[in-house]
PDB file of N, CA and C in Angstrom:
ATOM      1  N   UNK A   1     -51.092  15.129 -87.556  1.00  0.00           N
ATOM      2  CA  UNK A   1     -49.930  15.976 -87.620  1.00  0.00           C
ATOM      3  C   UNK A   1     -49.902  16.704 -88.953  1.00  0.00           C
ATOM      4  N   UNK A   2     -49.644  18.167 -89.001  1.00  0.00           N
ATOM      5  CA  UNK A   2     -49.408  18.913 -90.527  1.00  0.00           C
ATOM      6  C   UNK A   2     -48.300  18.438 -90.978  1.00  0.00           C
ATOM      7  N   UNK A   3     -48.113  18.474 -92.240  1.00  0.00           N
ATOM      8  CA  UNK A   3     -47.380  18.359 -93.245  1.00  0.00           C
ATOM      9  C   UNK A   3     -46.643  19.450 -93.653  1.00  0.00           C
ATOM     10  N   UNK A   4     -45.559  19.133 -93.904  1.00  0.00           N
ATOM     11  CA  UNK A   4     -44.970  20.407 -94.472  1.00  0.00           C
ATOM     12  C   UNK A   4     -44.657  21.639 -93.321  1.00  0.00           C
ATOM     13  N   UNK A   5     -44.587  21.233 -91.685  1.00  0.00           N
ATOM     14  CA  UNK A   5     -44.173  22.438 -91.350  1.00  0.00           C
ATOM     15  C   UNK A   5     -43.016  22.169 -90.697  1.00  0.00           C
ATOM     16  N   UNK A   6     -42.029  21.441 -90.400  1.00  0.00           N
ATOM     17  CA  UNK A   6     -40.938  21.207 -90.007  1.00  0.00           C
ATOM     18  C   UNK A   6     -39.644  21.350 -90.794  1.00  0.00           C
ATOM     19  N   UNK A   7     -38.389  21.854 -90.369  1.00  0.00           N
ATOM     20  CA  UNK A   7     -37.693  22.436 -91.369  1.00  0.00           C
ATOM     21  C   UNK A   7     -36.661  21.325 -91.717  1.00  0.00           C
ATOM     22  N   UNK A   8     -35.933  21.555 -92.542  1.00  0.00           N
ATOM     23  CA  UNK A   8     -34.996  20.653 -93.093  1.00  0.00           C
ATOM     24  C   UNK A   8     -33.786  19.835 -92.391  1.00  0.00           C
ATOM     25  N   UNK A   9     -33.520  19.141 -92.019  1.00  0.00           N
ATOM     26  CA  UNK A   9     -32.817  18.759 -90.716  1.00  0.00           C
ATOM     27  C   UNK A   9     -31.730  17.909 -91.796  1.00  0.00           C
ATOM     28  N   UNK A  10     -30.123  18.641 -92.441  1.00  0.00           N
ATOM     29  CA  UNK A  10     -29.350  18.591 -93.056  1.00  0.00           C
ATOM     30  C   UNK A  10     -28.200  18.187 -92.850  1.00  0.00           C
ATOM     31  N   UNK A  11     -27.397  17.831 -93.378  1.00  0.00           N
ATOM     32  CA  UNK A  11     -25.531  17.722 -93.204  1.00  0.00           C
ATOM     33  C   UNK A  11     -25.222  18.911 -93.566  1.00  0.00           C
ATOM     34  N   UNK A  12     -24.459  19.672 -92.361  1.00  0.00           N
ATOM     35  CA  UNK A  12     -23.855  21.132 -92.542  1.00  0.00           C
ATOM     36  C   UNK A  12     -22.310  21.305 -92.149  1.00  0.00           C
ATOM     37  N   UNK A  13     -21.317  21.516 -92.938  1.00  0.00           N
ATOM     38  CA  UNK A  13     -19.862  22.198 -92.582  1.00  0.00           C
ATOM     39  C   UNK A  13     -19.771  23.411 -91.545  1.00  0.00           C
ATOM     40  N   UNK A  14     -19.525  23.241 -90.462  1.00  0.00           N
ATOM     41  CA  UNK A  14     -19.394  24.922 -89.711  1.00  0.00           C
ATOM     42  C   UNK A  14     -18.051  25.211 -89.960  1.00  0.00           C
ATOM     43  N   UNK A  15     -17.585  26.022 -90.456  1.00  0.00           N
ATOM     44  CA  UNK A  15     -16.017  26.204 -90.320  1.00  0.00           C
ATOM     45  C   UNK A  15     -15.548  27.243 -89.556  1.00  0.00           C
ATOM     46  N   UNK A  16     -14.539  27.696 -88.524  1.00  0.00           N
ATOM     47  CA  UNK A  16     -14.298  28.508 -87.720  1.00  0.00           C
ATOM     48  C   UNK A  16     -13.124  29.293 -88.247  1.00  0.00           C
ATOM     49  N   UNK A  17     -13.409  30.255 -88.405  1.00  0.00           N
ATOM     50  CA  UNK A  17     -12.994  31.348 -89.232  1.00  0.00           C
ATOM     51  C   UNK A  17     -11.282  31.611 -88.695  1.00  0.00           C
ATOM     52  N   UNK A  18     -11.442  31.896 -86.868  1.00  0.00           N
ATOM     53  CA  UNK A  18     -10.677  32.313 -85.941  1.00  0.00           C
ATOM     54  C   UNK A  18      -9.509  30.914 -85.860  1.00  0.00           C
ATOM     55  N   UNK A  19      -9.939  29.563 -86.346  1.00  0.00           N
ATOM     56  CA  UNK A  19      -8.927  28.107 -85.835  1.00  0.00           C
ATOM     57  C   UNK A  19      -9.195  28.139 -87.483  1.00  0.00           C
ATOM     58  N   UNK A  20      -9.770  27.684 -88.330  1.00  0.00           N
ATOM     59  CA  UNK A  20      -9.616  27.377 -89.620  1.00  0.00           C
ATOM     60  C   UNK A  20     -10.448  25.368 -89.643  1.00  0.00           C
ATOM     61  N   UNK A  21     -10.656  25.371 -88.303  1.00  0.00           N
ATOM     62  CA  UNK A  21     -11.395  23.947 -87.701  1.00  0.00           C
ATOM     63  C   UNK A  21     -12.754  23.585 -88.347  1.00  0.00           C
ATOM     64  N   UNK A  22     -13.196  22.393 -88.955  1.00  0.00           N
ATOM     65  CA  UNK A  22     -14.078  22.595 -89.837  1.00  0.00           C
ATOM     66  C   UNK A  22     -14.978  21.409 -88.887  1.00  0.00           C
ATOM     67  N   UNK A  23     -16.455  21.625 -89.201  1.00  0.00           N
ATOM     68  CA  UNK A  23     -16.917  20.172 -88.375  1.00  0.00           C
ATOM     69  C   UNK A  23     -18.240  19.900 -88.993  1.00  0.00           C
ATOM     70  N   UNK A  24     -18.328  18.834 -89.685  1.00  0.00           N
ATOM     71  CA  UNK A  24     -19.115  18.292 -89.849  1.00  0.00           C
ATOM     72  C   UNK A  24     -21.063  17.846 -89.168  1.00  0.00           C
ATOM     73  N   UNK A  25     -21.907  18.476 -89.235  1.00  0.00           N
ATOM     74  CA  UNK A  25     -22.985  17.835 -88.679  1.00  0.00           C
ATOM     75  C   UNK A  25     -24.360  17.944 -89.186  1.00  0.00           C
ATOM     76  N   UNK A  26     -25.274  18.289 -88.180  1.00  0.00           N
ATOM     77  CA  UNK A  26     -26.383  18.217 -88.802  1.00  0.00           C
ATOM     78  C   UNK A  26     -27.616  19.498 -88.307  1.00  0.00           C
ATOM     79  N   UNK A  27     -28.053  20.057 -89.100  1.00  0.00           N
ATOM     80  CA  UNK A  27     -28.380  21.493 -89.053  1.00  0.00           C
ATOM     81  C   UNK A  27     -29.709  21.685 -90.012  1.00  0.00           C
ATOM     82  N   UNK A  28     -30.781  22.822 -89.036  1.00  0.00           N
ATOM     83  CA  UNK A  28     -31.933  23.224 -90.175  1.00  0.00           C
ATOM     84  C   UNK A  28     -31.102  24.250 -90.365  1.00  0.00           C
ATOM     85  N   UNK A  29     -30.028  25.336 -90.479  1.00  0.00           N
ATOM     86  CA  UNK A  29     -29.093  26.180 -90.798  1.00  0.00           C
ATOM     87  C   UNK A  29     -28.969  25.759 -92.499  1.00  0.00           C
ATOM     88  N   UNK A  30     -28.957  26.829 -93.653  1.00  0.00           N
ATOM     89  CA  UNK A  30     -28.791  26.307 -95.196  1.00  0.00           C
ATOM     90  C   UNK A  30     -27.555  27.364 -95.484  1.00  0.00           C
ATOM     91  N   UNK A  31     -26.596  27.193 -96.127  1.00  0.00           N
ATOM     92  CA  UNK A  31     -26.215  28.281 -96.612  1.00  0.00           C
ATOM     93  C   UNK A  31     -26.021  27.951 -98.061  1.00  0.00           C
ATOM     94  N   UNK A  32     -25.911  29.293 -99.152  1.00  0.00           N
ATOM     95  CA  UNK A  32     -25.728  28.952-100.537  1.00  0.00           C
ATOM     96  C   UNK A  32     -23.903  28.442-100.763  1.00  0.00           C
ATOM     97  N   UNK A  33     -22.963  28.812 -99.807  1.00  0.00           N
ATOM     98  CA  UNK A  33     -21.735  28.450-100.216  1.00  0.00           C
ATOM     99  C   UNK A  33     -21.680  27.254 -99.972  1.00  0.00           C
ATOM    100  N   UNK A  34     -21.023  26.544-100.809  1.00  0.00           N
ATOM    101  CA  UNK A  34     -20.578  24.771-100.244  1.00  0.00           C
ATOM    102  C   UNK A  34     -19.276  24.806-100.105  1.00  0.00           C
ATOM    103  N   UNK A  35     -18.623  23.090 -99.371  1.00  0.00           N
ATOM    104  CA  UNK A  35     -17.301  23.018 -99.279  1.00  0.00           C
ATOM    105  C   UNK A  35     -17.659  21.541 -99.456  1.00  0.00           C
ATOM    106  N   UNK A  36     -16.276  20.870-100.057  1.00  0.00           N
ATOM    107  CA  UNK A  36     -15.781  19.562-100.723  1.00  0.00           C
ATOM    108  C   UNK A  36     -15.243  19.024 -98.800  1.00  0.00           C
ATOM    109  N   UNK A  37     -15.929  17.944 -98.291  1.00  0.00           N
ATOM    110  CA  UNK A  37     -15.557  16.930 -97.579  1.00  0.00           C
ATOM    111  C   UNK A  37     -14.518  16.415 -97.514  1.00  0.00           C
ATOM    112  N   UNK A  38     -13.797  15.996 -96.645  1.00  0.00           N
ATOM    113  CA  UNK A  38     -13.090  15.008 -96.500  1.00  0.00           C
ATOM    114  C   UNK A  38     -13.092  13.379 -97.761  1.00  0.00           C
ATOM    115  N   UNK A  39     -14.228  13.474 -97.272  1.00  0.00           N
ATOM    116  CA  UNK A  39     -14.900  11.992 -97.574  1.00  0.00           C
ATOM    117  C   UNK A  39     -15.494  12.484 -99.477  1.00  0.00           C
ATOM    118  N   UNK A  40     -15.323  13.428 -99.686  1.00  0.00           N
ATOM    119  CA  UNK A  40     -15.724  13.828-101.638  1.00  0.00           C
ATOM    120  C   UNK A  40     -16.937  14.035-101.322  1.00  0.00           C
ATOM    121  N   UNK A  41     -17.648  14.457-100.812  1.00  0.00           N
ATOM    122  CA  UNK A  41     -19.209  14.757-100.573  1.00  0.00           C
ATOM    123  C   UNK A  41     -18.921  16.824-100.523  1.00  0.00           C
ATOM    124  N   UNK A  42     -20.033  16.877-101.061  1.00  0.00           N
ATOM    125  CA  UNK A  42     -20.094  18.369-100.980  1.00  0.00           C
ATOM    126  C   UNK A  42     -21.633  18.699-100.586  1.00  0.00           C
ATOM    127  N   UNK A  43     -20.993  19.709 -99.649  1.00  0.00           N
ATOM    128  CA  UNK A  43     -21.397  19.777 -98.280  1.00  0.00           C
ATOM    129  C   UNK A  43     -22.114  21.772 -98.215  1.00  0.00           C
ATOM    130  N   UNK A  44     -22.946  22.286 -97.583  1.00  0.00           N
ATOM    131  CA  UNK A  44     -23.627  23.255 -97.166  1.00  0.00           C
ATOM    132  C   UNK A  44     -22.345  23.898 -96.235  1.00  0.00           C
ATOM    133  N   UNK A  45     -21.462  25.164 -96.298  1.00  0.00           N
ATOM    134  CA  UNK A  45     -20.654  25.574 -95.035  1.00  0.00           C
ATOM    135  C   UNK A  45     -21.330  26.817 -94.608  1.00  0.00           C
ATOM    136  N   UNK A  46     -21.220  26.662 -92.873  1.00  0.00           N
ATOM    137  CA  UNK A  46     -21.674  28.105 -92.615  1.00  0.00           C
ATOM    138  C   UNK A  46     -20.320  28.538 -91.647  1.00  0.00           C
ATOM    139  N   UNK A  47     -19.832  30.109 -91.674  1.00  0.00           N
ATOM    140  CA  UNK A  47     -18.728  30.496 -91.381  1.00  0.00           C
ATOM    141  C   UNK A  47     -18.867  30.985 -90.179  1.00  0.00           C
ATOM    142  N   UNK A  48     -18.441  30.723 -89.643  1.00  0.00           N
ATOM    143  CA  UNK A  48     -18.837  31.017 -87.829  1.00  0.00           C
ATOM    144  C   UNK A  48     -17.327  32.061 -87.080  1.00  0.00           C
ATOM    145  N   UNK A  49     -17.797  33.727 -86.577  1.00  0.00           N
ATOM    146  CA  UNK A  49     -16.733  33.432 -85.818  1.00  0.00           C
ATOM    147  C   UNK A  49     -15.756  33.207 -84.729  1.00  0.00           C
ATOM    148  N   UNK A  50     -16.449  31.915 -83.856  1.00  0.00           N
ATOM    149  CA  UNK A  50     -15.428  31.471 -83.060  1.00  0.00           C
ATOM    150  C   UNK A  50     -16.734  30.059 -82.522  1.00  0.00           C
ATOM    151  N   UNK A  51     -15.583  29.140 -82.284  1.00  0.00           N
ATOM    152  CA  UNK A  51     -16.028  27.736 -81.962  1.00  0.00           C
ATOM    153  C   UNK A  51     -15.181  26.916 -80.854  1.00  0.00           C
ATOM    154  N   UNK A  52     -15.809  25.913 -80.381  1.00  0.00           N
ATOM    155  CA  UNK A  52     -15.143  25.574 -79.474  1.00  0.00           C
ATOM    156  C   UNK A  52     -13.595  25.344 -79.381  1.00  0.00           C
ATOM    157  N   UNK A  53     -13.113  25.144 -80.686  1.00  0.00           N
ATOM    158  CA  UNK A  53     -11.974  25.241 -81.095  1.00  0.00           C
ATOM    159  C   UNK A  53     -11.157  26.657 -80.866  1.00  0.00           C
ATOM    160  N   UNK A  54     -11.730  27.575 -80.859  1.00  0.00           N
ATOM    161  CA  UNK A  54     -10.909  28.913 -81.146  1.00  0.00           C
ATOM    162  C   UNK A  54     -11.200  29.402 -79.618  1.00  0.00           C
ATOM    163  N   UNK A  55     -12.231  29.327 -78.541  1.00  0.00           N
ATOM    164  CA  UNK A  55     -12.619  29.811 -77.647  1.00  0.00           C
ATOM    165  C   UNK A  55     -11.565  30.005 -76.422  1.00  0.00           C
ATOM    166  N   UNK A  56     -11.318  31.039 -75.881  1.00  0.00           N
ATOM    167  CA  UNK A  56     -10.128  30.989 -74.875  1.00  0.00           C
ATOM    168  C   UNK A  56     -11.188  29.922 -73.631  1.00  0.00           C
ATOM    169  N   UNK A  57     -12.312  29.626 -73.050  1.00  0.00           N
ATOM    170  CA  UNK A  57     -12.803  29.179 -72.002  1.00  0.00           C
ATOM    171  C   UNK A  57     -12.683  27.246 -72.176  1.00  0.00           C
ATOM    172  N   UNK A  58     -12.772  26.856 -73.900  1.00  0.00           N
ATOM    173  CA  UNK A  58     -12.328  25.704 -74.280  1.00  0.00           C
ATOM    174  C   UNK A  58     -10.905  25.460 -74.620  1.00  0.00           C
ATOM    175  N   UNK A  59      -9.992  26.487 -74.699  1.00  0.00           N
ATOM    176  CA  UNK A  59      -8.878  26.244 -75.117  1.00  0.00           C
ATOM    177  C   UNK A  59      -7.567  26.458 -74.088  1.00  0.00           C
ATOM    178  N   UNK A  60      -8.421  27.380 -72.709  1.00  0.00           N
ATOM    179  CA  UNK A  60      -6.957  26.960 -72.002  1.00  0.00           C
ATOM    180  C   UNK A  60      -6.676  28.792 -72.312  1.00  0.00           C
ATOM    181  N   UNK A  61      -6.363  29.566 -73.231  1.00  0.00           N
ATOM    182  CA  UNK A  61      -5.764  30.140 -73.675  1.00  0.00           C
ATOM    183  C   UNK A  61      -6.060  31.417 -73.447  1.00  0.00           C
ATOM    184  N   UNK A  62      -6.639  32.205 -72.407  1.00  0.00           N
ATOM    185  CA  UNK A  62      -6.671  33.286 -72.015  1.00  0.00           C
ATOM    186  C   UNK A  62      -6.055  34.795 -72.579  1.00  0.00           C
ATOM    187  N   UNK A  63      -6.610  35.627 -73.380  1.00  0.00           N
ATOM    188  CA  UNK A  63      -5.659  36.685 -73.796  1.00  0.00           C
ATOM    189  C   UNK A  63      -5.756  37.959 -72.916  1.00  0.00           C
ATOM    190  N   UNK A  64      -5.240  38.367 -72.732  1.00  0.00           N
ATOM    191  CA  UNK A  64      -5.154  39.538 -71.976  1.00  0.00           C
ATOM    192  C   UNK A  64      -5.291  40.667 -72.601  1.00  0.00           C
ATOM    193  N   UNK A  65      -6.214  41.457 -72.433  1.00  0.00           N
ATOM    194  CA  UNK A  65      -6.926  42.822 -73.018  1.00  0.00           C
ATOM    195  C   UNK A  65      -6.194  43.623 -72.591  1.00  0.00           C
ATOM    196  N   UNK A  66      -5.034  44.796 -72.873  1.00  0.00           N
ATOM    197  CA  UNK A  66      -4.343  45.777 -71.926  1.00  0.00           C
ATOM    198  C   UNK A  66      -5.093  46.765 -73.078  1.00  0.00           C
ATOM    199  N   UNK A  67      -5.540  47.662 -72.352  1.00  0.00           N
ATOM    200  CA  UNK A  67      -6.278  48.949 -73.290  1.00  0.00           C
ATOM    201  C   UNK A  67      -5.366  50.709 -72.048  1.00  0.00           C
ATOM    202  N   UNK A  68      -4.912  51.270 -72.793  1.00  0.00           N
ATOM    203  CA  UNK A  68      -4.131  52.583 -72.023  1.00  0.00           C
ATOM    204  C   UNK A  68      -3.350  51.933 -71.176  1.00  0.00           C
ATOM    205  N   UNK A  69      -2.563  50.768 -71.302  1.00  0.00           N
ATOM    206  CA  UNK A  69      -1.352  50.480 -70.823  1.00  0.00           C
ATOM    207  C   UNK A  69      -1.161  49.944 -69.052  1.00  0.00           C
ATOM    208  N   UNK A  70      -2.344  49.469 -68.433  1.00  0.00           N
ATOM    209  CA  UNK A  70      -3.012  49.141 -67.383  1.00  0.00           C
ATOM    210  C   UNK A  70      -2.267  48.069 -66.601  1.00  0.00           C
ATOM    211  N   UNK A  71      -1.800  47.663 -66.901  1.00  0.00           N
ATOM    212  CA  UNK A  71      -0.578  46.374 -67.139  1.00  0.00           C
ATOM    213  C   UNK A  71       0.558  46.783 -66.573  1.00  0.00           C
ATOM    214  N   UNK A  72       1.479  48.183 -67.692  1.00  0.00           N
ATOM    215  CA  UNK A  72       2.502  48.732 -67.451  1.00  0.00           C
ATOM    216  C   UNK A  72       2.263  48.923 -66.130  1.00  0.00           C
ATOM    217  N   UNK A  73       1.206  49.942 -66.351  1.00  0.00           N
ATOM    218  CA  UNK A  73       0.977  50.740 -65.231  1.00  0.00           C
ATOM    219  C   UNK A  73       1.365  50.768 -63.517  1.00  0.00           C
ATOM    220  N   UNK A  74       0.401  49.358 -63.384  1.00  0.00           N
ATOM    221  CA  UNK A  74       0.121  48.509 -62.305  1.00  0.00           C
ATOM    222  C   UNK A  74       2.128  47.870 -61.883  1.00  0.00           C
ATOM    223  N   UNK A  75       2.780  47.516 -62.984  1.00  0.00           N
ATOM    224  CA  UNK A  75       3.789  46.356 -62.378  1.00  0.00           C
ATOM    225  C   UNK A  75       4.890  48.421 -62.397  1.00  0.00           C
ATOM    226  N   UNK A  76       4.746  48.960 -63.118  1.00  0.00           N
ATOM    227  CA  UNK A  76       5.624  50.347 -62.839  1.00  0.00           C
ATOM    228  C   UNK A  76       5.470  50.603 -61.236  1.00  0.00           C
ATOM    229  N   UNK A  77       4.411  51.078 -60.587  1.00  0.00           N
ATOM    230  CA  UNK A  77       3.490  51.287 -59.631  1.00  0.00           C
ATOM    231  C   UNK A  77       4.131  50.699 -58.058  1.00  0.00           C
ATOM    232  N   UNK A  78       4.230  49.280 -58.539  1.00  0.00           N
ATOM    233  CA  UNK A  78       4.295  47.696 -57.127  1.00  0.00           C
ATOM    234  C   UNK A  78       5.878  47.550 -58.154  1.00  0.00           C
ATOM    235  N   UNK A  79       6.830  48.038 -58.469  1.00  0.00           N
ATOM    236  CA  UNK A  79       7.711  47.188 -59.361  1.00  0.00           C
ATOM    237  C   UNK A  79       8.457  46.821 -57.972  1.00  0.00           C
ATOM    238  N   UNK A  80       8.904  47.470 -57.100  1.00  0.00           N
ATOM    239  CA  UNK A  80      10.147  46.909 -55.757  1.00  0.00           C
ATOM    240  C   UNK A  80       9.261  46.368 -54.676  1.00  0.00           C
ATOM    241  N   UNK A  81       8.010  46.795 -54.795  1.00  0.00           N
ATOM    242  CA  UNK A  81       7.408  45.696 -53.893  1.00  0.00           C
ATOM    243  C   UNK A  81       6.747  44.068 -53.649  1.00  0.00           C
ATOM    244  N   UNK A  82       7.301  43.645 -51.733  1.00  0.00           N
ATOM    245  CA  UNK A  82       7.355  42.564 -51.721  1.00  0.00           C
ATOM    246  C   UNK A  82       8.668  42.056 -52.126  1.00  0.00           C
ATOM    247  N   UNK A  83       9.871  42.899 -52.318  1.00  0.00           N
ATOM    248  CA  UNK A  83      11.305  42.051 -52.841  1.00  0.00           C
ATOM    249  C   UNK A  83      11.491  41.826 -50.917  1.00  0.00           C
TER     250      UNK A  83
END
């Protein structure tokens, strides 16, 4: 087996920019910024933005995109129908 060609397999901070959710693990990912642990260990962070934490498909939380008012539009349109 060579030497020297496998990459660094680290403790890395991901922090989610979009929740502010930070998570701890393990990563060939390096970055030069660090962040202070929980636990007093200082740690490699890489800034991510969006994580399972922030994700509408993990969170339940669906937002609704209305772009030129499509929304209005539609309930203006059907508003007395079906009463």
């Amino acid at each position: 087996m060579k030497s020297d060609i496998h990459p660094v397999y680290e403790a890395v901070v991901f922090r989610d920019l979009a929740s502010g959710a930070k998570f701890l693990t393990r990563s060939t990912v390096s970055s030069k910024k660090t962040i202070e642990w929980e636990d007093g260990t200082t740690y490699p962070v890489i800034d991510v933005e969006i994580s399972s934490e922030s994700h509408p498909f993990y969170t339940g939380k669906q937002r609704i995109m209305d772009s030129a008012g499509r929304v209005e539009k539609f309930n203006s349109r059907y508003k007395g129908f079906g009463k």
